[in-house]
N, C-alpha and C. Protein backbone atom coordinates (compact mmCIF):
# COMPACT_ATOMS: atom_id res chain seq x y z
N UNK A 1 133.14 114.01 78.99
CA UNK A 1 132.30 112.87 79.35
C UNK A 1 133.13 111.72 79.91
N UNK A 2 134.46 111.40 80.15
CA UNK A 2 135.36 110.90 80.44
C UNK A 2 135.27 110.70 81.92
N UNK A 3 134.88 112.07 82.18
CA UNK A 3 135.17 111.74 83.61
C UNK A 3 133.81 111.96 84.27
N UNK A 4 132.71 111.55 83.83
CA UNK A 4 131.16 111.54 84.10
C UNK A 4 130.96 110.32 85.18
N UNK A 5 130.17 110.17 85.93
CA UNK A 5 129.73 109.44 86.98
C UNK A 5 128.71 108.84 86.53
N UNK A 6 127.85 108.02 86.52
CA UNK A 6 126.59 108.05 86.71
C UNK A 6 126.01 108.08 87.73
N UNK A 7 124.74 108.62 87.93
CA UNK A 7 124.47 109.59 89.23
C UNK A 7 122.69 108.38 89.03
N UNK A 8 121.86 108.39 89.98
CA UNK A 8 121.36 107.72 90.55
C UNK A 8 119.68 108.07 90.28
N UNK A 9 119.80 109.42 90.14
CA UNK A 9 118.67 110.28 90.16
C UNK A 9 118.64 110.99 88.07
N UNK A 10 119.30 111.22 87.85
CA UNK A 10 119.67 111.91 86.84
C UNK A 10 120.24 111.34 86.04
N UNK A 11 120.24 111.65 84.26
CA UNK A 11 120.78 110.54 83.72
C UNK A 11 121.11 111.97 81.98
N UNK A 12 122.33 111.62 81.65
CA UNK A 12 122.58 112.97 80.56
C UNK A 12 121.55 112.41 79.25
N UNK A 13 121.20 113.80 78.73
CA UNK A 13 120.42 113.01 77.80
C UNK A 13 120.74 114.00 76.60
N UNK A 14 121.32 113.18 75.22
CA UNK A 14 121.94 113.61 74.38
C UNK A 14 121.38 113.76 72.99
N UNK A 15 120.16 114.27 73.36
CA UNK A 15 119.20 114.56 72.01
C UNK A 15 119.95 116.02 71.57
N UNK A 16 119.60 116.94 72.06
CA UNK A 16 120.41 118.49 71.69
C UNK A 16 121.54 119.05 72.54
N UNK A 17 122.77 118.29 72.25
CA UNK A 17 123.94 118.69 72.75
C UNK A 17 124.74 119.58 71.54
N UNK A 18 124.33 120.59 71.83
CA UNK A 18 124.91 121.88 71.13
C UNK A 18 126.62 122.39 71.63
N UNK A 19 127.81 122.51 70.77
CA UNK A 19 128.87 122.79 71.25
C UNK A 19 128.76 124.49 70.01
N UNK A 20 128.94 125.45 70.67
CA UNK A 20 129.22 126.17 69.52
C UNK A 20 129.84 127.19 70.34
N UNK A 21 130.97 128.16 69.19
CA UNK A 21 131.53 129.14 69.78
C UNK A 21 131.27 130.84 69.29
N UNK A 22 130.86 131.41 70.51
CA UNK A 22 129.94 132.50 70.34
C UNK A 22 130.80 133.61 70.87
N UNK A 23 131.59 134.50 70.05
CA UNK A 23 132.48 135.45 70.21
C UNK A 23 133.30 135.04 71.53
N UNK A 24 134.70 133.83 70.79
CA UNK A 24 135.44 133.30 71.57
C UNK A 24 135.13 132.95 73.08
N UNK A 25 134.12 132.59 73.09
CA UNK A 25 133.34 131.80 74.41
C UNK A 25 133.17 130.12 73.98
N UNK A 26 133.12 129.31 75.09
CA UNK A 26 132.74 128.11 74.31
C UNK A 26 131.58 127.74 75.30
N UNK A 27 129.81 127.79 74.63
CA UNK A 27 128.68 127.31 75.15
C UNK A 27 128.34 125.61 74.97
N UNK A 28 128.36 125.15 76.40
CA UNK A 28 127.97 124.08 76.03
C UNK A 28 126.80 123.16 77.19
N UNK A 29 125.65 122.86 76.10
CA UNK A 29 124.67 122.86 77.12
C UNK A 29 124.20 121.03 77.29
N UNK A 30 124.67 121.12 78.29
CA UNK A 30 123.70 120.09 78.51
C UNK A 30 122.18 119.51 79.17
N UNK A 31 121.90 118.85 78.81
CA UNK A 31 120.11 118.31 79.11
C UNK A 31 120.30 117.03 80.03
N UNK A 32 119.50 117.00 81.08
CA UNK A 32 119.53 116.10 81.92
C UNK A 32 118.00 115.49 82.14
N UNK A 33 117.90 114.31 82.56
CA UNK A 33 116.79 113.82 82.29
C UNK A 33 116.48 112.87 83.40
N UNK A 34 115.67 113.10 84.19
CA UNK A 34 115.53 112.90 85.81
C UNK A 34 114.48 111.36 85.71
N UNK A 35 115.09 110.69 85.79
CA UNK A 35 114.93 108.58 86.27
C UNK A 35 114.21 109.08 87.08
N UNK A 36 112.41 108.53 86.39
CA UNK A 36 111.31 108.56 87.39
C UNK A 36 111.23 107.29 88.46
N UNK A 37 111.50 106.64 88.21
CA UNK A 37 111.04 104.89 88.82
C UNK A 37 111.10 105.00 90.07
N UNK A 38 112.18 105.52 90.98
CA UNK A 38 112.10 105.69 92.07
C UNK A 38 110.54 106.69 92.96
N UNK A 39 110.22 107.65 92.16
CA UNK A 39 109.21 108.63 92.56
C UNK A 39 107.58 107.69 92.32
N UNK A 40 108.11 106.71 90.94
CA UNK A 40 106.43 106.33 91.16
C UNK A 40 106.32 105.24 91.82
N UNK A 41 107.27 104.83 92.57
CA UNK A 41 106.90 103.04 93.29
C UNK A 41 106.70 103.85 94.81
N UNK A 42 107.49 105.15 95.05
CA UNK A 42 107.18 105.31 96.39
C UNK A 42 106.51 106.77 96.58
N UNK A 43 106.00 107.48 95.74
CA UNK A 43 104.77 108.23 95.63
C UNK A 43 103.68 108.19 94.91
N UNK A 44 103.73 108.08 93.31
CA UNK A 44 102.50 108.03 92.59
C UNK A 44 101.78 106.76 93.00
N UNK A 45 102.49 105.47 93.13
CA UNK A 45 101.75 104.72 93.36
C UNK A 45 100.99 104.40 94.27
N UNK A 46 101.63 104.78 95.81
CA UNK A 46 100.48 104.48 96.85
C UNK A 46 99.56 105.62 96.85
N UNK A 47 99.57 106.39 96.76
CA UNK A 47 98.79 107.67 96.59
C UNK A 47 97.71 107.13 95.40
N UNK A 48 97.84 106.63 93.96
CA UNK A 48 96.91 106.17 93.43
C UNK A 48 96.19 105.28 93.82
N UNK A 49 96.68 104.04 94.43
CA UNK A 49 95.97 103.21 94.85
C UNK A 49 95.25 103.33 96.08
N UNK A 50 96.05 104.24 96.92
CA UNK A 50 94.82 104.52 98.01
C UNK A 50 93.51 105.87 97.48
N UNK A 51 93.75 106.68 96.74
CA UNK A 51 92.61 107.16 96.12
C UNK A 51 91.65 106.67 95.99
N UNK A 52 92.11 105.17 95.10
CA UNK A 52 91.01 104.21 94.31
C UNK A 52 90.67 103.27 95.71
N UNK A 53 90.98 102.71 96.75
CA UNK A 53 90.58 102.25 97.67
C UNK A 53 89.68 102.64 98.61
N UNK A 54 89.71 104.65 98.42
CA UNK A 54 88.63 105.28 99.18
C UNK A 54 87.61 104.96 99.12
N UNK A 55 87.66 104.36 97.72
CA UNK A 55 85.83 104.48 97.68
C UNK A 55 85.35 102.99 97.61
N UNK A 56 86.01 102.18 98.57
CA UNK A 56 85.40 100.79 98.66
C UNK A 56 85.19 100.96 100.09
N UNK A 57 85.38 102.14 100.42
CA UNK A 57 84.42 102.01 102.05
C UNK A 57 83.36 101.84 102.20
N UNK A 58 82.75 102.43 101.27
CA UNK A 58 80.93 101.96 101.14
C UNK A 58 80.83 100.86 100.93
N UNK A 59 81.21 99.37 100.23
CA UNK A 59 81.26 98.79 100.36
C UNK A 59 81.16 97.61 101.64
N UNK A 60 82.00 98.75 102.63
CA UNK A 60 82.03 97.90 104.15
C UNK A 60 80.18 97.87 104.85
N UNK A 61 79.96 96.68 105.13
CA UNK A 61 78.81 97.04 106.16
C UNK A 61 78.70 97.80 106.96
N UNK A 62 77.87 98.67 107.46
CA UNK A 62 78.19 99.60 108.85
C UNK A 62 78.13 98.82 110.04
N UNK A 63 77.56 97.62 109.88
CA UNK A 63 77.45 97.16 111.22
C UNK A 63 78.92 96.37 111.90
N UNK A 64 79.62 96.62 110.71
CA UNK A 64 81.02 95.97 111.09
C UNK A 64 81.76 97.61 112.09
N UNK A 65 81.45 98.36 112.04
CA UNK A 65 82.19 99.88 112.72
C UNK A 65 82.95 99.93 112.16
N UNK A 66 83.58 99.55 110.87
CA UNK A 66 84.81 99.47 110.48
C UNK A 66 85.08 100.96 109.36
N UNK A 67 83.81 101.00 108.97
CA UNK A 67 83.46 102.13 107.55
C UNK A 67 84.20 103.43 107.72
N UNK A 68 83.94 103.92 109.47
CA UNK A 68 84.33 105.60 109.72
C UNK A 68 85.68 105.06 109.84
N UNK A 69 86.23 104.07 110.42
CA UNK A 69 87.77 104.28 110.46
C UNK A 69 88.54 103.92 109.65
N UNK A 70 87.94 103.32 108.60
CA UNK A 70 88.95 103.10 107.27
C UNK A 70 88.74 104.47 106.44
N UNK A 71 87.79 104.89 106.21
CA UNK A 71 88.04 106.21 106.09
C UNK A 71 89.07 107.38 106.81
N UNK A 72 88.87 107.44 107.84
CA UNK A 72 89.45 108.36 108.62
C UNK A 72 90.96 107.84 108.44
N UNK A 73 91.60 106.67 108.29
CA UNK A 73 92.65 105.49 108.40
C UNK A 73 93.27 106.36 106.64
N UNK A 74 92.32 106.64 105.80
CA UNK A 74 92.72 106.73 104.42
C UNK A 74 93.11 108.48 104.16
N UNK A 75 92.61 109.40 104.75
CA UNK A 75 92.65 110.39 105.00
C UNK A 75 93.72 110.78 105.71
N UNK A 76 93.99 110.20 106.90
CA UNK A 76 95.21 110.47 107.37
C UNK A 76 96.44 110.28 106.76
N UNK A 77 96.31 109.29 106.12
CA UNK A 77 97.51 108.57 105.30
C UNK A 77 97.69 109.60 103.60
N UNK A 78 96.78 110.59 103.21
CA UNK A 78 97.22 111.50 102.50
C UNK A 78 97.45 112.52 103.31
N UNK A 79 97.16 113.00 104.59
CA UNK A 79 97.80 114.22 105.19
C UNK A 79 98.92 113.74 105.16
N UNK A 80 99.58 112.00 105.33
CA UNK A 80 101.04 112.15 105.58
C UNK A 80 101.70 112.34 104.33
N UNK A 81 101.10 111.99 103.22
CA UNK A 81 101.81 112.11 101.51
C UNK A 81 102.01 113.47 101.54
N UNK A 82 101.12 114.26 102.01
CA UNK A 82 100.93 115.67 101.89
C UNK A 82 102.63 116.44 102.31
N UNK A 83 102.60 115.73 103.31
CA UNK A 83 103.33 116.58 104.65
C UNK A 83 104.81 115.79 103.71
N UNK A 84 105.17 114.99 103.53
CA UNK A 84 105.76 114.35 102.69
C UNK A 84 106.47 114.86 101.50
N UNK A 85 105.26 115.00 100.49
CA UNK A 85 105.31 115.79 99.54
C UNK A 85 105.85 117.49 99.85
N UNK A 86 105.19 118.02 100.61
CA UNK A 86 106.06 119.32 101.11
C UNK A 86 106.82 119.61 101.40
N UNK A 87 107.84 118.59 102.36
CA UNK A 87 109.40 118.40 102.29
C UNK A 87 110.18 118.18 101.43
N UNK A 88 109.73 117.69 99.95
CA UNK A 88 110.59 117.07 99.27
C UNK A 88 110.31 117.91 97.98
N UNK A 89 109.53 119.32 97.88
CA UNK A 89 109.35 120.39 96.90
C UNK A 89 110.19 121.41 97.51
N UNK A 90 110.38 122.30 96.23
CA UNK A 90 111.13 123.62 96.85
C UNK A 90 109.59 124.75 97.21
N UNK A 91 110.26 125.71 98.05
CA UNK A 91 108.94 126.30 98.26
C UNK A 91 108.94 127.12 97.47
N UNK A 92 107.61 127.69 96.89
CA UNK A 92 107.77 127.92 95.66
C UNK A 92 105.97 128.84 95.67
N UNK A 93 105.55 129.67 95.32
CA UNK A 93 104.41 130.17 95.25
C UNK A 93 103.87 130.42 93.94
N UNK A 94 104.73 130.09 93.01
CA UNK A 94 104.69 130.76 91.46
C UNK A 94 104.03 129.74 91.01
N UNK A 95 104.37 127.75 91.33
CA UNK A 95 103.34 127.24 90.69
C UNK A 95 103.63 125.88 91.45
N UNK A 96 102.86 125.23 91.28
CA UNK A 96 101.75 124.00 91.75
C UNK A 96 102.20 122.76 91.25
N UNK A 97 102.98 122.17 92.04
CA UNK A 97 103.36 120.93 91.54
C UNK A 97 102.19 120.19 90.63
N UNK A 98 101.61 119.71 89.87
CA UNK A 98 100.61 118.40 89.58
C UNK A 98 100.63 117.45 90.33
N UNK A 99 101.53 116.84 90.46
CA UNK A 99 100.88 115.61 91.44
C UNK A 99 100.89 116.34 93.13
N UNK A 100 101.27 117.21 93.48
CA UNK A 100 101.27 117.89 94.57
C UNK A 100 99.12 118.37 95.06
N UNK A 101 98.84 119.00 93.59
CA UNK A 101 97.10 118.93 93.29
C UNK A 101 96.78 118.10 93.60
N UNK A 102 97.09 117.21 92.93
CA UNK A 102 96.52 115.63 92.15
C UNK A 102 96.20 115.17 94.37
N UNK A 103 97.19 114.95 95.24
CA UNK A 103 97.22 114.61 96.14
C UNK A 103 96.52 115.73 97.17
N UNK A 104 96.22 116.37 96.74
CA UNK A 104 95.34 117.47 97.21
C UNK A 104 93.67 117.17 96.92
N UNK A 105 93.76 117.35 95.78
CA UNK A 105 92.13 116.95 95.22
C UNK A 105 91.85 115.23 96.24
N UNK A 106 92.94 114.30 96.07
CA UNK A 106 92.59 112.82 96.74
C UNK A 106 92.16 113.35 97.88
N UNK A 107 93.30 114.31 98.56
CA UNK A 107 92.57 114.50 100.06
C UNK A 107 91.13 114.62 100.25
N UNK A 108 90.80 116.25 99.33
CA UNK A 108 89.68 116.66 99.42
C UNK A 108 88.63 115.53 99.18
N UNK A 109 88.42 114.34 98.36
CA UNK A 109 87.81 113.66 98.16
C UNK A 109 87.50 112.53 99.27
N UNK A 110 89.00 112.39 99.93
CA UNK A 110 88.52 111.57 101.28
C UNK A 110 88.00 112.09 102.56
N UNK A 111 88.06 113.53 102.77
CA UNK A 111 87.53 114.55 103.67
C UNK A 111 85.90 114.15 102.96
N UNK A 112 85.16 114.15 102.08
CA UNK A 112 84.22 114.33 101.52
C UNK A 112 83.85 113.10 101.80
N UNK A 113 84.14 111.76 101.00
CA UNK A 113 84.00 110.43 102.11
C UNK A 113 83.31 110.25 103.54
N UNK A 114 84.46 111.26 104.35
CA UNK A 114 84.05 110.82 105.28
C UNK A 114 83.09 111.42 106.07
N UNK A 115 82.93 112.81 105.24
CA UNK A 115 81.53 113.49 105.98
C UNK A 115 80.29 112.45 105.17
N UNK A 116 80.30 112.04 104.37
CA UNK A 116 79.06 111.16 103.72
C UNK A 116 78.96 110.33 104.67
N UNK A 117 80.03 109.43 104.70
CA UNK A 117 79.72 108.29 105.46
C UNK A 117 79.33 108.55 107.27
N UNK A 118 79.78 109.44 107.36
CA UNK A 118 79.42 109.70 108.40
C UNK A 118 77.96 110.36 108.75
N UNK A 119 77.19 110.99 108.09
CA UNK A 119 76.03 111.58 107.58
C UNK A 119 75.09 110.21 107.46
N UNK A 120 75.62 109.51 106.47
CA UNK A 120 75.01 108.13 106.61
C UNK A 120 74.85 107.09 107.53
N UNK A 121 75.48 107.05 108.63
CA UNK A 121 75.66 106.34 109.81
C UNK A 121 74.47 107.05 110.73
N UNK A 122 74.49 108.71 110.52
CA UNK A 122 73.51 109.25 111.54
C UNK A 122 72.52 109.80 111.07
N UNK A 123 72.23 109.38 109.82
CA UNK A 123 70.82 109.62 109.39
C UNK A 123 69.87 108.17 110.04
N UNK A 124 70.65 107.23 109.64
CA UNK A 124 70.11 105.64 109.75
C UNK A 124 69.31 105.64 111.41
N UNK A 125 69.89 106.48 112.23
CA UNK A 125 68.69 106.57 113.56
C UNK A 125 67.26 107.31 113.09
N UNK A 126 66.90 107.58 111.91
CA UNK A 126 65.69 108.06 112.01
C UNK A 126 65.54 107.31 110.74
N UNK A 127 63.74 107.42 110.11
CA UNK A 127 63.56 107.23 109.22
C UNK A 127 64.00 107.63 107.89
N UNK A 128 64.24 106.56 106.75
CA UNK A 128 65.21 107.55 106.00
C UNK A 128 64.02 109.14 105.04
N UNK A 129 65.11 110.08 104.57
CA UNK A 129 64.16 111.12 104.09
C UNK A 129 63.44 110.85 102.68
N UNK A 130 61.94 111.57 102.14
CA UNK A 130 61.51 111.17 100.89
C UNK A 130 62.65 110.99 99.58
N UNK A 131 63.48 112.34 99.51
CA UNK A 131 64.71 112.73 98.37
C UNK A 131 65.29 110.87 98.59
N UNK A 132 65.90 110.57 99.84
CA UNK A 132 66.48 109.06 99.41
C UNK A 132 65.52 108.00 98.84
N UNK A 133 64.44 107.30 99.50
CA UNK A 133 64.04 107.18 98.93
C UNK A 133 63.38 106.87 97.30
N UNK A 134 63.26 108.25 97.15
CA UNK A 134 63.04 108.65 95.71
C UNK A 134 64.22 108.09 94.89
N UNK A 135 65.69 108.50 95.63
CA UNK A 135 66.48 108.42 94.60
C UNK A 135 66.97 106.78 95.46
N UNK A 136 66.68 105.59 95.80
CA UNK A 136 66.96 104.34 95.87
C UNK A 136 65.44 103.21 95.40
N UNK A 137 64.63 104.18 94.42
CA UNK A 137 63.41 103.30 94.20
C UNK A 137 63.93 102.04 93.38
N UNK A 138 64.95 101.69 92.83
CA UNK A 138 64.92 100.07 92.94
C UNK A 138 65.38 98.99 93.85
N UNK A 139 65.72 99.46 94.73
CA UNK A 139 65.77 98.66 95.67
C UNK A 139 64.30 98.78 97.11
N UNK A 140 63.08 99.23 96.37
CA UNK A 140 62.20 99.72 97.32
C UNK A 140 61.31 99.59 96.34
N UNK A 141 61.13 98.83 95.35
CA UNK A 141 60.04 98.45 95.20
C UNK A 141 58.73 97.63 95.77
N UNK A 142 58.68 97.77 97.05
CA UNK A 142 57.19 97.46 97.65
C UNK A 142 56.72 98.89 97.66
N UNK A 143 57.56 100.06 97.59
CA UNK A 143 56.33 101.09 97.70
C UNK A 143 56.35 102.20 96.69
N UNK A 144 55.12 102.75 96.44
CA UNK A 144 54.39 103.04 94.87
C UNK A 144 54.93 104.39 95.46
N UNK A 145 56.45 104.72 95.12
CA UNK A 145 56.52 105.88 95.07
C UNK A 145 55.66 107.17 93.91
N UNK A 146 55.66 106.59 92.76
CA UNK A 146 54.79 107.62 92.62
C UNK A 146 53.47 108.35 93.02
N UNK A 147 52.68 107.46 93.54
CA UNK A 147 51.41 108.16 94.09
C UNK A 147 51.82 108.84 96.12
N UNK A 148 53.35 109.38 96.21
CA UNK A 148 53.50 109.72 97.00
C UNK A 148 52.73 109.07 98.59
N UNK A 149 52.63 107.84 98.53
CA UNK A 149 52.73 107.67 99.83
C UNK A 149 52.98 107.06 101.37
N UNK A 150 54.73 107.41 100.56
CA UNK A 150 55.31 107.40 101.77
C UNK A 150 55.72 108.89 102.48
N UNK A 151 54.76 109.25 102.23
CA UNK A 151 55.44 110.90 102.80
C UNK A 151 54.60 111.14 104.40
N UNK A 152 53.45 110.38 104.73
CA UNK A 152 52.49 110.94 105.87
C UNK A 152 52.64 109.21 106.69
N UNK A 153 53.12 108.14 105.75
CA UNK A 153 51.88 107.02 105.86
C UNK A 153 53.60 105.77 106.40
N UNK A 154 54.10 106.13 108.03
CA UNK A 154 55.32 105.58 109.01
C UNK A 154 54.91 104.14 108.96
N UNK A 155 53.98 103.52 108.78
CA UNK A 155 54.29 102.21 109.39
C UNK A 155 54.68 101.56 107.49
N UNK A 156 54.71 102.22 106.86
CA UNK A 156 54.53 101.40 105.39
C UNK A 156 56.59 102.22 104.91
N UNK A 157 56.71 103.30 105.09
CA UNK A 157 57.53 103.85 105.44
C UNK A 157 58.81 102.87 105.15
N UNK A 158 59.92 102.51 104.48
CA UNK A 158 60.86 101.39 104.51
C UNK A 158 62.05 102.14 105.71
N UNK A 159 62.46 100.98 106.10
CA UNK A 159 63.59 101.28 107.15
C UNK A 159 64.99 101.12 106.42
N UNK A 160 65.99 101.54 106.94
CA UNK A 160 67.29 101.80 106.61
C UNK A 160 67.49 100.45 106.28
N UNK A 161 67.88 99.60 106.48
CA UNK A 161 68.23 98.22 105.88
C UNK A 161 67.73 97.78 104.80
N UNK A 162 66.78 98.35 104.69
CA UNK A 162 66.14 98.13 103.18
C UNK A 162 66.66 98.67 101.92
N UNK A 163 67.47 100.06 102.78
CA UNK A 163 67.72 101.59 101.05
C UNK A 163 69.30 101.56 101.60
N UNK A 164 69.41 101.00 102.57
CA UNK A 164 71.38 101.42 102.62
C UNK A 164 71.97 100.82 101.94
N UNK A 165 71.67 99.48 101.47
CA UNK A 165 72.93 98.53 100.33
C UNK A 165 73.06 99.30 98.93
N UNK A 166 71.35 99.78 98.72
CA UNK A 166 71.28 100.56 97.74
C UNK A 166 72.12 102.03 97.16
N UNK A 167 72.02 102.89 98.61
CA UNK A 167 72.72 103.97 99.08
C UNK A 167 74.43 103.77 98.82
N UNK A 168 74.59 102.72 99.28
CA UNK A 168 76.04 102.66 99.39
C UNK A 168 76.45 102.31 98.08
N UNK A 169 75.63 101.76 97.18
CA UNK A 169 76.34 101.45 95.77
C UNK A 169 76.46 102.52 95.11
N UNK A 170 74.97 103.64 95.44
CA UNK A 170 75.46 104.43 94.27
C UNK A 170 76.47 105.70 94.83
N UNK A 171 77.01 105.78 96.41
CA UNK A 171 77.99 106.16 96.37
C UNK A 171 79.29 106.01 96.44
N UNK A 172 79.36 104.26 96.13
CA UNK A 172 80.62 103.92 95.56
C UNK A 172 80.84 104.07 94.22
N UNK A 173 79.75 104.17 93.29
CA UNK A 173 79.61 104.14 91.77
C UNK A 173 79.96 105.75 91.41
N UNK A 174 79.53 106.59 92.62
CA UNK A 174 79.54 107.98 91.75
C UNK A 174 81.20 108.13 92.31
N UNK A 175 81.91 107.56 93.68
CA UNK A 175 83.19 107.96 93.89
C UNK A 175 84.48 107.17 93.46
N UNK A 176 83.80 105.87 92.98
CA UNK A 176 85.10 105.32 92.27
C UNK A 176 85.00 105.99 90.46
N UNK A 177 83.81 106.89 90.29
CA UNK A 177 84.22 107.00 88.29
C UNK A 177 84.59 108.23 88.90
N UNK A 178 84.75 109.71 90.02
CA UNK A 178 85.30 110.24 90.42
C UNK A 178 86.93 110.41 90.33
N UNK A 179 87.05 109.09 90.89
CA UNK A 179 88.64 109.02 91.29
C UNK A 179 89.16 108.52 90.24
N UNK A 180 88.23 107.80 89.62
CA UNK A 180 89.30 106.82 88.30
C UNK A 180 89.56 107.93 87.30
N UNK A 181 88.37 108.77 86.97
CA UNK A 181 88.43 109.83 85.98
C UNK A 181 89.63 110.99 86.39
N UNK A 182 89.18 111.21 87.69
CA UNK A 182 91.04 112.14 88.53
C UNK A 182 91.93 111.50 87.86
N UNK A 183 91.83 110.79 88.64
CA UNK A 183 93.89 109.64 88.18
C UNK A 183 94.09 109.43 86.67
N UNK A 184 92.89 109.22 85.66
CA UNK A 184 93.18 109.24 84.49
C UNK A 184 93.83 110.85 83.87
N UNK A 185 93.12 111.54 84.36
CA UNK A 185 92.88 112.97 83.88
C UNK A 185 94.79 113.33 84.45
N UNK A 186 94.89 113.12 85.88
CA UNK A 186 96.78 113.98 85.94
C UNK A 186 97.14 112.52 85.90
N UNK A 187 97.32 111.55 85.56
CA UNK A 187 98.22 110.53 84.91
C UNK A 187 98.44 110.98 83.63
N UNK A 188 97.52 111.22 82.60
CA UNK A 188 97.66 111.48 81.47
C UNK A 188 98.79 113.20 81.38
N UNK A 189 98.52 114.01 82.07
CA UNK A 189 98.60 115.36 82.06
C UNK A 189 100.23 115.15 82.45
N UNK A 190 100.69 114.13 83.46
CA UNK A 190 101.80 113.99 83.80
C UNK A 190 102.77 113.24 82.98
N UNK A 191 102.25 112.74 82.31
CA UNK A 191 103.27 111.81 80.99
C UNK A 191 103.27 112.48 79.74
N UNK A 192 102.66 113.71 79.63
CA UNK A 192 103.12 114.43 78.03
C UNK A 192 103.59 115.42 78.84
């Protein structure tokens, strides 16, 4: 240990330093213990926080145009973690980094984003369908959805400005307990 360095990445760690001699051999093992700090200020963290930022796109008005490209803006920016992340693993088929998933599942979730939001931008040229509706009746209380009739009866019919603020909350509500529950779920999985 005399002539040990300290190294930058790696750090000796002297819980079970075993010296023993096993038919005139001398085994001696050491344990090394890999200094995260560097990996979570410049991977876990932007990668978490842009997860959790996906889903304040609904939030954006559509009439700002801004919604599809902060999406698309957030998506790209995990293909680059991705591409990132793949340079800096060994290749390996036997098993699956976790946070390598973890940035996988984010993707998949902002691919999913952005077909919604985008779905939602081009539904809004027609009237919206009964299923929305149905499922934004508090923000549409002028019409008696239960006696069904808004299904035949266009001029009573509510227009998109009426059910989209609605729309957009509850798919920021269902994609931020999404993502928070992800990041809780391999944050936790990654620290034991």
């Amino acid at each position: 240990m005399e002539q040990f360095e300290e190294n930058s990445e790696f750090e000796i760690s002297t819980e079970n330093e075993k010296k023993s001699n096993i038919n005139a051999r001398l085994v001696i093992i050491i344990n090394l213990k890999r200094r995260p700090l560097f990996y979570i200020f410049t991977s876990l963290l932007p990668v978490v926080l842009l997860h959790l930022l996906n889903s304040f796109v609904f939030l954006l008005p559509s009439q700002s145009g801004e919604k599809t490209s902060m999406a698309v803006s957030i998506l790209l920016s995990f293909q680059l973690f991705l591409s990132i992340i793949r340079d800096s693993l060994p290749e390996n088929s036997l098993t699956v980094s976790l946070f390598s998933l973890y940035v996988s599942l984010a993707n998949f979730t902002s691919v999913v984003i952005v077909v919604v939001n985008i779905l939602l931008l081009k539904m809004k040229e027609k009237p919206p369908p009964k299923w929305i509706v149905r499922m934004c009746k508090k923000a549409l209380h002028k019409v008696d959805i239960v006696s069904d009739n808004v299904q035949d009866d266009e001029p009573t019919r509510p227009k998109w400005p009426d059910i989209e603020t609605e729309l957009n909350r509850i798919c920021f509500a269902c994609f931020i307990v999404f993502s928070s529950g992800l990041t809780a779920v391999v944050l936790g999985m990654l620290t034991t």
